[in-house]
C-alpha atoms as a PDB file:
ATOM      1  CA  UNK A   1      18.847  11.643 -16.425  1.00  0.00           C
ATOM      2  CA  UNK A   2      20.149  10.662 -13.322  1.00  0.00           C
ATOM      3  CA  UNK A   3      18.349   7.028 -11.313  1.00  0.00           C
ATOM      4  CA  UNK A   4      17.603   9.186  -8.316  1.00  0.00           C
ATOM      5  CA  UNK A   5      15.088  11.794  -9.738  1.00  0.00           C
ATOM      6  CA  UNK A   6      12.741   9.616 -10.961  1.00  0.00           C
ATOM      7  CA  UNK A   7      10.368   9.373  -7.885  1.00  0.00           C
ATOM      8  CA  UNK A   8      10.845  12.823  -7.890  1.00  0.00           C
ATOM      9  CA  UNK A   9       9.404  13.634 -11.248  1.00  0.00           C
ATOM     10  CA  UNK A  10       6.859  11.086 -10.999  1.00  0.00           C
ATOM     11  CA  UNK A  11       6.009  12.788  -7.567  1.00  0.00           C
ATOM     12  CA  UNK A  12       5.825  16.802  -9.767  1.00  0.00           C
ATOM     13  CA  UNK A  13       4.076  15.332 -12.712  1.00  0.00           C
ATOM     14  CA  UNK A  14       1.765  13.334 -11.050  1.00  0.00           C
ATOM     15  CA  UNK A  15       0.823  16.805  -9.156  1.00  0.00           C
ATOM     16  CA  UNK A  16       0.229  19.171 -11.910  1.00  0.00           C
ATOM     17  CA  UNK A  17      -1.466  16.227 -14.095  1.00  0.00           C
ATOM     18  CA  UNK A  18      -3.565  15.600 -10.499  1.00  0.00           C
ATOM     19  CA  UNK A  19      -4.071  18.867 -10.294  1.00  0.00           C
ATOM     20  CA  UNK A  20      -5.412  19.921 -13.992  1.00  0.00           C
ATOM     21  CA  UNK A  21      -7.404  17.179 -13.568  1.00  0.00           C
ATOM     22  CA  UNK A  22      -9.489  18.053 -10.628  1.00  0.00           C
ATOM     23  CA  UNK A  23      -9.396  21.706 -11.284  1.00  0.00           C
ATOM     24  CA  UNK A  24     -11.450  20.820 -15.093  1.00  0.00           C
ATOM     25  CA  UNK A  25     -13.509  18.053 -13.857  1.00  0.00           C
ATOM     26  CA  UNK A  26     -14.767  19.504 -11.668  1.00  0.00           C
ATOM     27  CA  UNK A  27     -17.245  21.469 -13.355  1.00  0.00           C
ATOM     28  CA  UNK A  28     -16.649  24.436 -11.663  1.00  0.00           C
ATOM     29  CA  UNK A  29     -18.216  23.410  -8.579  1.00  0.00           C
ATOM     30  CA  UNK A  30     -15.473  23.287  -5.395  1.00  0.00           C
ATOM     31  CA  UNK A  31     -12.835  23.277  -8.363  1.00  0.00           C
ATOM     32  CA  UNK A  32     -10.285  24.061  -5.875  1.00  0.00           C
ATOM     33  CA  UNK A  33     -11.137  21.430  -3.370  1.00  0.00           C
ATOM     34  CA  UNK A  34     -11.168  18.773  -5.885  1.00  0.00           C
ATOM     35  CA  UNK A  35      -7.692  20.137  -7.416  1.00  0.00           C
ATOM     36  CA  UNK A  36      -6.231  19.588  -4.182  1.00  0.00           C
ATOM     37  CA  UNK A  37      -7.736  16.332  -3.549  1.00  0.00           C
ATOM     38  CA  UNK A  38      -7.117  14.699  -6.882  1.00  0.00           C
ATOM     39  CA  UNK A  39      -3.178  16.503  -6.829  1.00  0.00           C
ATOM     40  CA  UNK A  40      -2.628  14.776  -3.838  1.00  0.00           C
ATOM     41  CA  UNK A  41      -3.343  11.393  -4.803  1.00  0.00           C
ATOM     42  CA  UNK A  42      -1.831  11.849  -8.170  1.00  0.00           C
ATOM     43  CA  UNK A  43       1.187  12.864  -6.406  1.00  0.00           C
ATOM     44  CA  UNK A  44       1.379   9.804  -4.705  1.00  0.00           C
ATOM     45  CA  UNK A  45       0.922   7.628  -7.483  1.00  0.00           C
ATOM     46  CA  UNK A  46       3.355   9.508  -9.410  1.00  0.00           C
ATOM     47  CA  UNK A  47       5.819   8.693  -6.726  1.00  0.00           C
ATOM     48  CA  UNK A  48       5.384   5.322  -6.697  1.00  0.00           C
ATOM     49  CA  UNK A  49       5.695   4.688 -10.469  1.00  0.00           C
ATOM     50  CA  UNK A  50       8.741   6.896 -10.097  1.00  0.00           C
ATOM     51  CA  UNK A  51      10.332   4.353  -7.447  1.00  0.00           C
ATOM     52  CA  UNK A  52       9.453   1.674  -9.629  1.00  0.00           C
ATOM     53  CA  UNK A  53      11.085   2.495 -12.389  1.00  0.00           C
ATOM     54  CA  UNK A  54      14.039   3.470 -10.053  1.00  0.00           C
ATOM     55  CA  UNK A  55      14.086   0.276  -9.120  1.00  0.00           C
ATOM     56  CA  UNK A  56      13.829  -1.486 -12.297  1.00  0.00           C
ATOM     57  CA  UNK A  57      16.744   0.807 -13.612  1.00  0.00           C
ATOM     58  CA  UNK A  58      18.616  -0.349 -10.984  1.00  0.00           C
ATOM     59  CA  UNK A  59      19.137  -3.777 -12.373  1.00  0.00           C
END
């Protein structure tokens, strides 16, 4: 795979994975609210991991 995707999978993993997450912890109450909430910061991690890794793979 090429260097330059990583952040970008890290950044759609870290999404859906955020997004499962809220969406069946939730309990059913604001399940959608949560989903987008716990996406979003999921996302974000993802994307940093990603640019780490980019980084170390750079070396």
């Amino acid at each position: 795979m090429r260097r330059g995707l990583w952040p970008v999978v890290g950044l759609v993993v870290g999404g859906v994975v955020g997004f499962a997450w809220g969406w069946f912890g939730a309990g059913g109450y604001e399940a959608l609210d949560s989903a987008a909430g716990t996406s979003f910061l999921c996302a974000l991690g993802g994307l940093l991991i990603g640019g780490i890794v980019y980084g170390v793979s750079r070396r």
